[in-house]
Protein backbone atom coordinates (compact mmCIF):
# COMPACT_ATOMS: atom_id res chain seq x y z
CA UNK A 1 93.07 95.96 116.84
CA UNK A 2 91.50 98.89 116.55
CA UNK A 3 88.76 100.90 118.92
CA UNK A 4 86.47 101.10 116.31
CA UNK A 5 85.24 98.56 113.97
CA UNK A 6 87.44 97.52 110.93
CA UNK A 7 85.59 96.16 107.82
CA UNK A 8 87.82 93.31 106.48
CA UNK A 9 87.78 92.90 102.46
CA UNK A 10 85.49 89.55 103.24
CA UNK A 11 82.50 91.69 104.76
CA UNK A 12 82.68 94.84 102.09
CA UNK A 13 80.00 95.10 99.98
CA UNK A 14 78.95 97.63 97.28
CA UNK A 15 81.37 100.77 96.88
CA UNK A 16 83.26 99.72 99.43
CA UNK A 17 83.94 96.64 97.77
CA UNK A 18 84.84 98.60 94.61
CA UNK A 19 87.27 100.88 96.60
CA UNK A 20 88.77 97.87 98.13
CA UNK A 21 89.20 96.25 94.78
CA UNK A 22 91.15 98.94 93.67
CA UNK A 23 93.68 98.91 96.67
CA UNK A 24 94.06 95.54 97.57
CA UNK A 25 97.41 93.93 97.31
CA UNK A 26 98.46 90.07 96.51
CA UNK A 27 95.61 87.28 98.59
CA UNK A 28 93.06 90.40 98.54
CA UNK A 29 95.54 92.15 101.19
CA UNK A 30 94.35 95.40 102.73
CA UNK A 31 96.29 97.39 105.50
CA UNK A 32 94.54 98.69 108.58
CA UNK A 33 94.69 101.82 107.41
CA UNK A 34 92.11 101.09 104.91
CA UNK A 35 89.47 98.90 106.50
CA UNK A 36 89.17 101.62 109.47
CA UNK A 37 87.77 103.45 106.86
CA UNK A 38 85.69 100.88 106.32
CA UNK A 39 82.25 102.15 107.94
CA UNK A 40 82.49 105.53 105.53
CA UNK A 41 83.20 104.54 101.74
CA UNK A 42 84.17 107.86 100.40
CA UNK A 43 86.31 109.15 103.25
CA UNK A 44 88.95 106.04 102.21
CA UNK A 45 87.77 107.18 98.70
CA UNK A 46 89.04 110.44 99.54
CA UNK A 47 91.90 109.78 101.29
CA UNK A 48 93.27 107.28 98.65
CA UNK A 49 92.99 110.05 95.74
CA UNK A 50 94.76 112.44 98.08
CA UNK A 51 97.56 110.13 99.36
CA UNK A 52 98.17 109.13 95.29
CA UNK A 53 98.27 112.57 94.39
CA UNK A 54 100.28 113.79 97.48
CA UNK A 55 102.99 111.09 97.49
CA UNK A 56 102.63 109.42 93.76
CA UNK A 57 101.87 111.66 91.69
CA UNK A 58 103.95 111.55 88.40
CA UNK A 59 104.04 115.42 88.37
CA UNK A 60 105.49 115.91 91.42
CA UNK A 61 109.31 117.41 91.01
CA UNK A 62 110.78 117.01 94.14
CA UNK A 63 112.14 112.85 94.63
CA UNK A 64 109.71 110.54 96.22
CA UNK A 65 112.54 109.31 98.40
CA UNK A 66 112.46 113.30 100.24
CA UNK A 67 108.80 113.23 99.96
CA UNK A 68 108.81 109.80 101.87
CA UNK A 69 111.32 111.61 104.16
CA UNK A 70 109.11 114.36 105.39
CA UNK A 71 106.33 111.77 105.86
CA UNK A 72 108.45 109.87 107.65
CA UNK A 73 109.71 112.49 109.85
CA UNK A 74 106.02 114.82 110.47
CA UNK A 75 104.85 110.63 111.57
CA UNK A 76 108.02 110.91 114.18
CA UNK A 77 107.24 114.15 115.22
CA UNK A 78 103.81 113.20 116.25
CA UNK A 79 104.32 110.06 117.64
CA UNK A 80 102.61 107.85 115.29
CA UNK A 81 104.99 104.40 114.80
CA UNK A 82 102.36 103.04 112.43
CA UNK A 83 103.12 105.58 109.72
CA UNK A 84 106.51 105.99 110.77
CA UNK A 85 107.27 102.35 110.38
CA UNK A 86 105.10 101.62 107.49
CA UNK A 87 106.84 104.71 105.31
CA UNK A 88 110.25 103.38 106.52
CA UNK A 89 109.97 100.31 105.48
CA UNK A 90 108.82 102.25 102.10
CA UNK A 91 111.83 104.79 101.81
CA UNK A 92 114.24 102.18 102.60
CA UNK A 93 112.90 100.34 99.15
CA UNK A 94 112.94 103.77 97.23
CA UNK A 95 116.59 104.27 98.29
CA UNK A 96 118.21 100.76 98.10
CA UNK A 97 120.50 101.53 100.72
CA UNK A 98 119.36 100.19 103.97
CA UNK A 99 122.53 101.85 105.89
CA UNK A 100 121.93 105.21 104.33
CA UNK A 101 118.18 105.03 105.69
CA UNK A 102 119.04 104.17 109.06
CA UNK A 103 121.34 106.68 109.24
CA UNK A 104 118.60 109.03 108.13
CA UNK A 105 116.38 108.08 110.48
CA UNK A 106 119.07 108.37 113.45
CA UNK A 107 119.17 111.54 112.63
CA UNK A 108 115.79 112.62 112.57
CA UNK A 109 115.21 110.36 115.61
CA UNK A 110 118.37 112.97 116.81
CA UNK A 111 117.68 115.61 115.04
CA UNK A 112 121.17 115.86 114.23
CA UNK A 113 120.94 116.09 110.44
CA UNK A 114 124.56 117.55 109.81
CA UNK A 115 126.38 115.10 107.62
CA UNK A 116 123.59 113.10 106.74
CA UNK A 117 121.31 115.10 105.11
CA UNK A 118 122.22 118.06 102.67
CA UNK A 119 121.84 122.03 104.15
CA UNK A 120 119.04 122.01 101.13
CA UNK A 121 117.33 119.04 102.99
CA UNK A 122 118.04 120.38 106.06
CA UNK A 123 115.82 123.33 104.99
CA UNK A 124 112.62 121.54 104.56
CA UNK A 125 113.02 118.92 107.40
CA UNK A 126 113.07 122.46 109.42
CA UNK A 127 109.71 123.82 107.45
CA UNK A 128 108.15 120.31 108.25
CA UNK A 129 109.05 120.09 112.21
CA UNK A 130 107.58 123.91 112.32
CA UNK A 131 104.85 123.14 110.64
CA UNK A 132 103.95 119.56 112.62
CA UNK A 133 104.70 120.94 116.50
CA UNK A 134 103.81 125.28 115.85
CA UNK A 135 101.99 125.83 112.37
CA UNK A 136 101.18 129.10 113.84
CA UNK A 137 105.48 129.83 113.98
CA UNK A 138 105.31 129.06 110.21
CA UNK A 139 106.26 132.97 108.60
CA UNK A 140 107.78 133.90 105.40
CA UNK A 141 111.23 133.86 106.27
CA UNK A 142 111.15 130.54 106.40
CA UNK A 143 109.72 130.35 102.47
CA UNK A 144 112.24 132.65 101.91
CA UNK A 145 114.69 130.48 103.24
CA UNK A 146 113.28 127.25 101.16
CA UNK A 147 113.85 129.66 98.15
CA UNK A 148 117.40 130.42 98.90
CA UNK A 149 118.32 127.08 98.75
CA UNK A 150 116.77 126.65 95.86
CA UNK A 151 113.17 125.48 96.32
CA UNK A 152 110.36 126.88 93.70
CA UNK A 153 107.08 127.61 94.75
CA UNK A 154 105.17 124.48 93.34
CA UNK A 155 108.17 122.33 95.28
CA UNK A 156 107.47 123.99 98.65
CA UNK A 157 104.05 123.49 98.32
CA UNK A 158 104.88 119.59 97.68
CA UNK A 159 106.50 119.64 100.71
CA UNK A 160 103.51 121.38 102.20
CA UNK A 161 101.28 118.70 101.22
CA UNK A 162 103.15 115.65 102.03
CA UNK A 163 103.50 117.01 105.80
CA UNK A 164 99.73 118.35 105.89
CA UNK A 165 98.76 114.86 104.78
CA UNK A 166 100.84 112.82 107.15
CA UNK A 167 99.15 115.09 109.79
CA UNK A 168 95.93 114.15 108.63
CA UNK A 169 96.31 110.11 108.87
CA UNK A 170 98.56 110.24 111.67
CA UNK A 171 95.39 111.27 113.43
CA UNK A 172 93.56 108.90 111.78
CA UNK A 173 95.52 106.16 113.37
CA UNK A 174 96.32 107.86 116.48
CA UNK A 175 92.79 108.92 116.92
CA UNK A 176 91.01 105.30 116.35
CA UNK A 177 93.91 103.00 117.82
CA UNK A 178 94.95 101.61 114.24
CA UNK A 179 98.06 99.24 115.23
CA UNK A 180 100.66 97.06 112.12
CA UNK A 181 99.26 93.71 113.59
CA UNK A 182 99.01 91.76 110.30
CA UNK A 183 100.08 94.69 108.22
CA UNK A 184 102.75 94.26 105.53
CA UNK A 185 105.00 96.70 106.15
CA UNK A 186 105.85 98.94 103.12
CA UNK A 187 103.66 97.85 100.54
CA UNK A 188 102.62 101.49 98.33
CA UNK A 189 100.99 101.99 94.74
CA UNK A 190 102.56 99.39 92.26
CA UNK A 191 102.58 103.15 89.68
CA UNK A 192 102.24 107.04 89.60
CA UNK A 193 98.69 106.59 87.35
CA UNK A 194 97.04 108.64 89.64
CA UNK A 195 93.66 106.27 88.79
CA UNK A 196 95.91 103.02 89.97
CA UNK A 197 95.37 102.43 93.45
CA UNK A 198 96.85 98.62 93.83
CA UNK A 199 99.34 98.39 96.22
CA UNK A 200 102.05 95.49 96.03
């Protein structure tokens, strides 16, 4: 259900087909996500070669499983339980360790992160609930403070992107009523190529 129309992988045509070919998942499976994008080709286009480079990219220093973190937690802060569940479902796979996730997310739900998460992690789940709620708050004592626990530069701009992004398509959804009905929850790029797309 959505409030605008979805284009299911049976109707694309054309690029969209194309794009779709390159993200479906087992039985030609597409999220909602996807085929909202379905009425503008290179917006998913877009959004698919951010998201990969964002979250998947093999360059990227800091773990996926803290990059899945902050997406998880900037979809929390803003109320979007699509995302939030969907990248859940995803760190929970990335960590193995289904009580250590729920746990995590306890605390974030809590924001109690003491004795869960690390001061180091702490840091950063700080930067990202600053930068969801009051960007404008955002000033350089709290870079300063990323960099004191150890954070480089290129990290804290990882961190910068991942919650920027998750901003970005948690308005997507919120914005056009995107809901998990017939989603698979969790599915994400089968690799880091940056050029592979499938999800599985």
């Amino acid at each position: 259900m959505s409030w605008i129309k979805r284009v299911p992988y049976e109707e694309a045509k054309g690029k969209l087909k194309e794009i779709y070919d390159k993200i479906k998942g087992p039985n030609d499976y597409l999220d909602n996500v996807v085929t909202i994008h379905g009425l503008r080709p290179y917006t998913l286009e877009a959004h698919m070669k951010l998201y990969k480079a964002v979250l998947h990219h093999p360059d990227n220093k800091l773990p996926k499983w803290l990059l899945e973190t902050l997406g998880v937690y900037t979809s929390m802060l803003n109320g979007c339980n699509y995302c939030l569940e969907h990248h859940f479902v995803g760190l929970k796979r990335l960590l193995k360790d289904d009580e250590r996730a729920e746990k995590m997310r306890k605390a974030m739900e809590n924001e109690s992160f003491e004795g869960v998460f690390t001061q180091k992690e702490i840091v950063l789940l700080k930067y990202t609930k600053v930068l969801t709620r009051d960007p404008s708050y955002i000033d350089k004592l709290l870079i300063d403070e990323m960099r004191s626990h150890g954070y480089t530069d290129d990290e804290i701009l990882e961190a910068n992107q991942v919650v920027a992004y998750f901003a970005y398509v948690n308005r997507t959804v919120l914005g056009l009523e995107v809901d998990t009905k017939g989603d698979i929850l969790g599915l994400s790029p089968s690799s880091d190529n940056p050029e592979d797309w499938s999800h599985k």
